[in-house]
Protein backbone atom coordinates (compact mmCIF):
# COMPACT_ATOMS: atom_id res chain seq x y z
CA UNK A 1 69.55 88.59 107.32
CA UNK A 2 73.02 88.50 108.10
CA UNK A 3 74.35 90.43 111.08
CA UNK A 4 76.70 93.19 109.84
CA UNK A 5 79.47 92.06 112.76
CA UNK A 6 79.50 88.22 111.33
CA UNK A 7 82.67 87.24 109.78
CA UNK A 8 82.79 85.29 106.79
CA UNK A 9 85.33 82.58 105.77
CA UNK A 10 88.31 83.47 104.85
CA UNK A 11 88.57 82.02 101.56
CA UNK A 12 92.29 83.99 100.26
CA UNK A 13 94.37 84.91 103.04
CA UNK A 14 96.87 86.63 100.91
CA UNK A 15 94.47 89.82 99.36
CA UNK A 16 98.03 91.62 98.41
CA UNK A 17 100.87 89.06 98.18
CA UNK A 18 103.61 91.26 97.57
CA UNK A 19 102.64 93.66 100.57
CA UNK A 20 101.79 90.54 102.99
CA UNK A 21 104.86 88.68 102.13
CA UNK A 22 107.16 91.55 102.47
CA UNK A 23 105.75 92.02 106.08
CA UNK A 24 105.84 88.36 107.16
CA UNK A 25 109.63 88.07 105.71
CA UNK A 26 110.62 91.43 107.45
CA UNK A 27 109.38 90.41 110.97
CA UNK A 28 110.67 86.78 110.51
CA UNK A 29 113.78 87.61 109.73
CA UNK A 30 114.00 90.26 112.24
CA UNK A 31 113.40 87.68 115.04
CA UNK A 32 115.43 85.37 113.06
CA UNK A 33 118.96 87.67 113.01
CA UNK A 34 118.09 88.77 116.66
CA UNK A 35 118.06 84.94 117.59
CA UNK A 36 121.16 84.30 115.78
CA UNK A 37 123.10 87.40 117.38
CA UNK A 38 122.25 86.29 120.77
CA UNK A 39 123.28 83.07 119.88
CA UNK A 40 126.12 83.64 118.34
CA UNK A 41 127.12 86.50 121.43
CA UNK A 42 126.24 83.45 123.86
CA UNK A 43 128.62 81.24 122.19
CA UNK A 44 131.59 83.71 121.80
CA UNK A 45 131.05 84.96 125.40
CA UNK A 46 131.15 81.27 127.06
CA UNK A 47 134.00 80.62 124.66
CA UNK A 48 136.57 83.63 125.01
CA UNK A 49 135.74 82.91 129.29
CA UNK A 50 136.32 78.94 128.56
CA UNK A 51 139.84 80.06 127.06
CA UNK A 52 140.37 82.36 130.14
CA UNK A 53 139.01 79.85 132.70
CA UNK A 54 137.37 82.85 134.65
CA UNK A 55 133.88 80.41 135.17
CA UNK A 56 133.13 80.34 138.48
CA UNK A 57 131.10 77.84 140.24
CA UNK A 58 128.88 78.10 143.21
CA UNK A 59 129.47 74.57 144.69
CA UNK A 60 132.53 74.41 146.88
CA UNK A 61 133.12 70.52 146.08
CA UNK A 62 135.86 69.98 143.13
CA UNK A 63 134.81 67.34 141.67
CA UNK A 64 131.08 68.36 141.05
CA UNK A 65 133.07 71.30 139.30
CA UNK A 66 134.93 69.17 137.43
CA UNK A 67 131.75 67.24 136.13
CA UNK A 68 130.40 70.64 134.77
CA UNK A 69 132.73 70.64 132.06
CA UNK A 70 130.25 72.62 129.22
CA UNK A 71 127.97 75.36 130.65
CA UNK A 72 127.36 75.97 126.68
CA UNK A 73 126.45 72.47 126.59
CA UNK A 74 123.33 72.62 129.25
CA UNK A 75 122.60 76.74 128.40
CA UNK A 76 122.69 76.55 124.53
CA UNK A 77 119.79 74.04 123.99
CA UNK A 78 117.06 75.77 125.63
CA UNK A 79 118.14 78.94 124.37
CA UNK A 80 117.70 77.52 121.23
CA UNK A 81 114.50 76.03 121.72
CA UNK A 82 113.01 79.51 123.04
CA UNK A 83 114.21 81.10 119.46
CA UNK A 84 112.75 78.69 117.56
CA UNK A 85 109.55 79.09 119.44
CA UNK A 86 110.17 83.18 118.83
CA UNK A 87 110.99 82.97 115.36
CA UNK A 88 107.31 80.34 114.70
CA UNK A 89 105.38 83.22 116.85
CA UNK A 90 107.14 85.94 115.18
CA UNK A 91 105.90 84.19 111.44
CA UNK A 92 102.64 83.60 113.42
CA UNK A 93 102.62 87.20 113.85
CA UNK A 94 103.43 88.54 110.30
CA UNK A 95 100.50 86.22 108.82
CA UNK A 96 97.82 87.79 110.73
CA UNK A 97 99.24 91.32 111.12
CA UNK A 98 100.04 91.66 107.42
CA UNK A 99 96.29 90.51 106.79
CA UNK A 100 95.81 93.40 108.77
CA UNK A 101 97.01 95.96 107.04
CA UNK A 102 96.41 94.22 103.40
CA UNK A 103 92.33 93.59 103.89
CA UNK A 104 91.89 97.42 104.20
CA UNK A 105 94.26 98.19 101.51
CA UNK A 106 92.60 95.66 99.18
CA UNK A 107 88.82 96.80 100.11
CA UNK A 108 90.40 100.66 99.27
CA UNK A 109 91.88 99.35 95.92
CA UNK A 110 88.56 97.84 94.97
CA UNK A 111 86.29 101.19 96.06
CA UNK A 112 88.75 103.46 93.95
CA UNK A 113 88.35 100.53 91.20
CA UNK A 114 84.49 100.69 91.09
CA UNK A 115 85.14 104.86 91.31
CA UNK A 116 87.17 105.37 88.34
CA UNK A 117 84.16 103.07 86.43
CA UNK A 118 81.79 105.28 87.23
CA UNK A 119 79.77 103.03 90.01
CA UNK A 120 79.63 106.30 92.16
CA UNK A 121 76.81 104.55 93.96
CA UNK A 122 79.58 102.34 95.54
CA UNK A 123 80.54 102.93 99.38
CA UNK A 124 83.61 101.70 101.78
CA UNK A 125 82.93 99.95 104.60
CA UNK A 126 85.55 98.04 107.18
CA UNK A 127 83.99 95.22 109.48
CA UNK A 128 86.34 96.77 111.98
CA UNK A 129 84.42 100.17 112.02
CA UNK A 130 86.14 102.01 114.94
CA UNK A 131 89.52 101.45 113.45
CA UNK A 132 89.04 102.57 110.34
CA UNK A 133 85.97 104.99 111.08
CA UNK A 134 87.64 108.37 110.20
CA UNK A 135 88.87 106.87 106.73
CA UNK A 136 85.22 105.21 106.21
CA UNK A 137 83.73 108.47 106.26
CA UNK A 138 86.27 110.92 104.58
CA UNK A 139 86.31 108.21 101.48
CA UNK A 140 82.36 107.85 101.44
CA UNK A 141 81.89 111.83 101.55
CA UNK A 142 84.16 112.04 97.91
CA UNK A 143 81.92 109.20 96.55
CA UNK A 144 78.94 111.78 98.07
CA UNK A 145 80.22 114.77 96.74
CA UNK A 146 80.45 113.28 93.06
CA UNK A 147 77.54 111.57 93.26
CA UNK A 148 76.07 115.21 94.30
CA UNK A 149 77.70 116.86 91.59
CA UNK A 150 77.01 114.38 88.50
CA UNK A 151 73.49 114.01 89.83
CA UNK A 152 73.04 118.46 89.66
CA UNK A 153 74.59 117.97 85.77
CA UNK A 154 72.02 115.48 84.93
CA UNK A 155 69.62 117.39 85.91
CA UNK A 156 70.65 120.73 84.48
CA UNK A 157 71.15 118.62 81.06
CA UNK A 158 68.07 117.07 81.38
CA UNK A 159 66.40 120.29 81.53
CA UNK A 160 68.31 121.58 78.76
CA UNK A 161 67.33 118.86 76.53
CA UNK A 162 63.85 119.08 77.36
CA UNK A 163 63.54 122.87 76.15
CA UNK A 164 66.70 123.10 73.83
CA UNK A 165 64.94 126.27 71.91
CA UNK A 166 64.54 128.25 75.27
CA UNK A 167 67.59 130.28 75.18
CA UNK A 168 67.14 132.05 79.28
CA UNK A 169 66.38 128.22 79.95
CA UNK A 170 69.72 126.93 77.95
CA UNK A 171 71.63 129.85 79.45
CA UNK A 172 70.67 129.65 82.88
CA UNK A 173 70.66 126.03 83.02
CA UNK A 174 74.69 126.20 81.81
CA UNK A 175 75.90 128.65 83.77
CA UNK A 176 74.71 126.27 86.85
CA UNK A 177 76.79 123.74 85.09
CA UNK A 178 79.89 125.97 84.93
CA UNK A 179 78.87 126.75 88.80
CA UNK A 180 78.97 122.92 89.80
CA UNK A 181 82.18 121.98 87.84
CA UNK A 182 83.83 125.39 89.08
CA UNK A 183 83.91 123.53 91.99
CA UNK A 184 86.20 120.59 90.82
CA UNK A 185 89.68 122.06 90.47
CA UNK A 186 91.72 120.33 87.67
């Protein structure tokens, strides 16, 4: 018996492509521009003071100033380096968040699937239970409720077709029908 909290592999990683990949590309790119800007402000800053020559050093010896010709030069690489590394995270990030949002989607999609063909002996369930509890519940009590209601107009037509010639049965049997689907507003 397998234990309900076990996780299987995963064999797709992309359940909705077009909903995962939007995500991934948004946050990428949002790290991506950010990185760029500061960048690019970095750059423009160091440059418009380089023009001015308003750097000031903290050693009081003019020649070890004069060796520290580029700030940019010993700033700008690491700065790049730490982007980079935000930018990979930030991808890292939209893979497994997107996933996030697109496993419950696609496990919806599929319950509403199996609805609409009539398997109203189908239920929603979420590995991740407490997240997703109030949805869990408020999906399985439609799937309830219909199963209720077709399972009341089998029976009343059941009975109906037992004793078609028994007009109180036929009448009373119907008006329960109309009773039951009275309920379902179209």
């Amino acid at each position: 018996m397998e234990d309900k909290h076990s996780r299987r592999r995963v064999k797709n990683f992309f359940l909705k492509k077009s909903i995962q990949i939007r995500m991934i590309t948004g946050i990428f790119f949002t790290v991506l521009v950010m990185g760029l800007i500061t960048t690019g402000l970095l750059a423009f800053i160091y440059n418009t003071k380089a023009q001015q020559g308003s750097f000031y050093y903290m050693s009081n010896d003019v020649m070890q100033d004069l060796e520290l010709t580029s700030v940019l030069g010993i700033i700008l690489p690491p700065i790049i380096a730490v982007e980079i590394i935000a930018v990979l995270i930030a991808f890292g990030i939209g893979l497994f968040s997107s996933r996030a949002v697109a496993v419950p989607l696609y496990k919806i999609e599929k319950w509403a699937i199996r609805l609409k063909n009539g398997k109203l002996n189908t239920t929603l369930a979420f590995r991740e239970e407490k997240r997703m509890k109030d949805l869990t519940i408020q999906c399985n009590a439609v799937t309830d409720f219909f199963r209720s209601l077709v399972s009341d107009i089998r029976e009343h037509t059941d009975a109906i077709s037992h004793k078609p010639n028994d007009v109180p049965v036929v009448v009373l049997r119907t008006q329960r029908i109309r009773e039951l689907l009275d309920k379902v507003e179209l």
